[in-house]
C-alpha atoms as a PDB file:
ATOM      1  CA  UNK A   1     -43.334 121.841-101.871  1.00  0.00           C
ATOM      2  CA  UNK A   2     -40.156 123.738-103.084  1.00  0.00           C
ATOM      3  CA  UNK A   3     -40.042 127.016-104.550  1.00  0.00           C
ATOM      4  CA  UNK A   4     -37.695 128.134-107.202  1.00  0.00           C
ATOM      5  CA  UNK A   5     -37.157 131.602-107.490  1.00  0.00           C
ATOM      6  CA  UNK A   6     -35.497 132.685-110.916  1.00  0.00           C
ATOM      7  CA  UNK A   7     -33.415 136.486-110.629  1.00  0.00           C
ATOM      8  CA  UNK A   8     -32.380 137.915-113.825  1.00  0.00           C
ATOM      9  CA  UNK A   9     -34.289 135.367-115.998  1.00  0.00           C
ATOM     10  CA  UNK A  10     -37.052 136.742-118.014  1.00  0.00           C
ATOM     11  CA  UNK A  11     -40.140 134.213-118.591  1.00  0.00           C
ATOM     12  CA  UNK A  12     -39.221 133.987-122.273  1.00  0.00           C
ATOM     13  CA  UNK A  13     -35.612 132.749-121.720  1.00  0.00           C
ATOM     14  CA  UNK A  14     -36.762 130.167-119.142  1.00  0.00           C
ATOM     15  CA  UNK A  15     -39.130 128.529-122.023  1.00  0.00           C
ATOM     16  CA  UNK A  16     -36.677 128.787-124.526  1.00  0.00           C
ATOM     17  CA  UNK A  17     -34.241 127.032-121.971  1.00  0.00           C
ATOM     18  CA  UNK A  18     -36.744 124.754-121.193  1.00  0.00           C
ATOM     19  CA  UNK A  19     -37.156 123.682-125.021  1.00  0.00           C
ATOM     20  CA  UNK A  20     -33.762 123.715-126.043  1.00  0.00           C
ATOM     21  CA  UNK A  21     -33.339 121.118-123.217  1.00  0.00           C
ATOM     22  CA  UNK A  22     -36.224 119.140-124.174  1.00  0.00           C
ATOM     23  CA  UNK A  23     -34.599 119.029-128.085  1.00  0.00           C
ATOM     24  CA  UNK A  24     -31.336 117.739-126.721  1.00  0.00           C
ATOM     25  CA  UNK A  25     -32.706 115.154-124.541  1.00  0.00           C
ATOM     26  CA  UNK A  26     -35.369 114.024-127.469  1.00  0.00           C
ATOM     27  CA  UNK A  27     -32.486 113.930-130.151  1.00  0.00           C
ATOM     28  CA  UNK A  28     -30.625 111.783-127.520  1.00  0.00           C
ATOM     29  CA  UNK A  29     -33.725 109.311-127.349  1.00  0.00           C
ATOM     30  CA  UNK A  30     -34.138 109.216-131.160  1.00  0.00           C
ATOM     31  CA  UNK A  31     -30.046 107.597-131.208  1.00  0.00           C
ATOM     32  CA  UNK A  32     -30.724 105.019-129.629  1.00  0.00           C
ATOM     33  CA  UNK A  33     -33.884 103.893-130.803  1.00  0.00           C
ATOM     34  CA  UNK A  34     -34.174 102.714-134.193  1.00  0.00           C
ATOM     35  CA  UNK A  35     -36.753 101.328-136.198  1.00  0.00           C
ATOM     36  CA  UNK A  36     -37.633  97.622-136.223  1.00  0.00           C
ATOM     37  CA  UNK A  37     -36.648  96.058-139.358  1.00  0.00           C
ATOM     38  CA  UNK A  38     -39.269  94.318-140.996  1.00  0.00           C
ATOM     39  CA  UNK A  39     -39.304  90.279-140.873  1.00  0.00           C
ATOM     40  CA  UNK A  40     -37.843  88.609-143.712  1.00  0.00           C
ATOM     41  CA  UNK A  41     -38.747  85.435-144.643  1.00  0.00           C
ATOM     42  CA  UNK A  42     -37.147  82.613-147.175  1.00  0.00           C
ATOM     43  CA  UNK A  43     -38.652  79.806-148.839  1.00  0.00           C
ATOM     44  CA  UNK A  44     -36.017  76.771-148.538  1.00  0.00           C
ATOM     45  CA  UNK A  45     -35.028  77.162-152.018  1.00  0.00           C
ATOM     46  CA  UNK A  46     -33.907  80.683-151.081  1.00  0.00           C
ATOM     47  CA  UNK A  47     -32.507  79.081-147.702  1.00  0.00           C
ATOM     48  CA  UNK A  48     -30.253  76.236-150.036  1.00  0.00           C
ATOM     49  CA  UNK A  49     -29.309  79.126-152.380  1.00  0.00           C
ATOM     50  CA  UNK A  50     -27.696  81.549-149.807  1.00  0.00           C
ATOM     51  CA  UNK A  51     -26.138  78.720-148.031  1.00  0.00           C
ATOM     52  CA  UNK A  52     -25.044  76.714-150.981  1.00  0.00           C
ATOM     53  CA  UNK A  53     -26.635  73.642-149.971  1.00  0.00           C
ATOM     54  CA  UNK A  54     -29.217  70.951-151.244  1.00  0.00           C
ATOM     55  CA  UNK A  55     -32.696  71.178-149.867  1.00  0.00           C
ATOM     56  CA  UNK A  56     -32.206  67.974-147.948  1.00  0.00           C
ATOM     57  CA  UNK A  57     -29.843  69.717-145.567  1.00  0.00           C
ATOM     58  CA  UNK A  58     -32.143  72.578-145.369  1.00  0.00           C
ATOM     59  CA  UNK A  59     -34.772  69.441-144.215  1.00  0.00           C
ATOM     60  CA  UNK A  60     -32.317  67.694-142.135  1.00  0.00           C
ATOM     61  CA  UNK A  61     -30.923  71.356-140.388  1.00  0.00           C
ATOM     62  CA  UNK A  62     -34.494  72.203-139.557  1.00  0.00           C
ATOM     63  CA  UNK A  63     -35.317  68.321-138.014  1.00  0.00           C
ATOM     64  CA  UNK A  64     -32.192  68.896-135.852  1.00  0.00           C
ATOM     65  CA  UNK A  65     -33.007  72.531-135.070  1.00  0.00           C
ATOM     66  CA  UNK A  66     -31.011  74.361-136.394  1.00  0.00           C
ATOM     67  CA  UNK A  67     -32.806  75.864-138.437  1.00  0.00           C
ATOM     68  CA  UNK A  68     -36.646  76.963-137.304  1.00  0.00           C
ATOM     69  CA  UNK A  69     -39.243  76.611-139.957  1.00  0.00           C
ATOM     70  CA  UNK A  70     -42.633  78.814-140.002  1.00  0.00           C
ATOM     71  CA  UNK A  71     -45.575  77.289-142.246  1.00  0.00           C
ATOM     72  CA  UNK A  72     -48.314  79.387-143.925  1.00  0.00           C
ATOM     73  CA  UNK A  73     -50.905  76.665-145.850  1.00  0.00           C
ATOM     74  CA  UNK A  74     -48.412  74.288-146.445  1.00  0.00           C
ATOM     75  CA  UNK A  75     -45.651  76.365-147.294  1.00  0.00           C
ATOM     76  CA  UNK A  76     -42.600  76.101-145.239  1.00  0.00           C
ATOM     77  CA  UNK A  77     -40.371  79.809-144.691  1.00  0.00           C
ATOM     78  CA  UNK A  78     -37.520  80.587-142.499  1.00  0.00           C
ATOM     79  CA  UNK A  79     -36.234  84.137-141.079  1.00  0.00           C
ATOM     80  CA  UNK A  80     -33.609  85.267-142.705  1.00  0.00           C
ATOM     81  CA  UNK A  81     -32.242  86.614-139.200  1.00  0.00           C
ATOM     82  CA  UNK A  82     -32.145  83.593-138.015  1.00  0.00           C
ATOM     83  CA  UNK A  83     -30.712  81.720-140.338  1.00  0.00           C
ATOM     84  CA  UNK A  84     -27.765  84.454-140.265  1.00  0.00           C
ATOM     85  CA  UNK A  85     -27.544  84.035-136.524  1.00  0.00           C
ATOM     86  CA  UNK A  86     -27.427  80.195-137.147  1.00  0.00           C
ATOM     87  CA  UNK A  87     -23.659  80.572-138.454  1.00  0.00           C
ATOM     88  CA  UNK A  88     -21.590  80.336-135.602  1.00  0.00           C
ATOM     89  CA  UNK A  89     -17.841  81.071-135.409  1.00  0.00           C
ATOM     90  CA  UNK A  90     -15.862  78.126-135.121  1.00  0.00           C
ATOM     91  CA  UNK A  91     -13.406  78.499-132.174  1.00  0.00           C
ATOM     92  CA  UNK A  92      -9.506  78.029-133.139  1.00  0.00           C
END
């Protein structure tokens, strides 16, 4: 094992160097990590609203795929992530 000798440093102003490095790197973590935003979810009336579509494209989107449906007792939601990330860019 390696030893570390310290000249000229008292104890106090190793901890204190010690913590203020700890803050930095801590702040540092907090940056990048965010909060998960809770779901969403969108009946398909909601779905045909923001979309400005009937409900039978909401049906027929969802029987192709593109959009994915989530049931509770017979009711039908979508993500509202999703169906964001369902737009695609059309290429030129």
């Amino acid at each position: 094992m390696k030893q570390i000798q310290f000249i000229g440093t008292t104890p106090t102003a190793l901890i204190d160097l010690i913590d203020e490095t700890v803050k930095n790197r801590l702040n540092d973590l907090k940056k990048h990590l965010q909060p998960k935003e809770p779901n969403v979810y969108l009946s398909r009336n909601d779905v045909a609203e923001m979309l400005q579509i009937d409900l039978s494209s909401v049906h027929n989107w969802t029987k192709k795929g593109i959009l994915t449906a989530y049931q509770i007792s017979g009711r039908v939601y979508y993500k509202r992530d999703e169906v964001e990330n369902a737009i695609v860019e059309l290429k030129k």
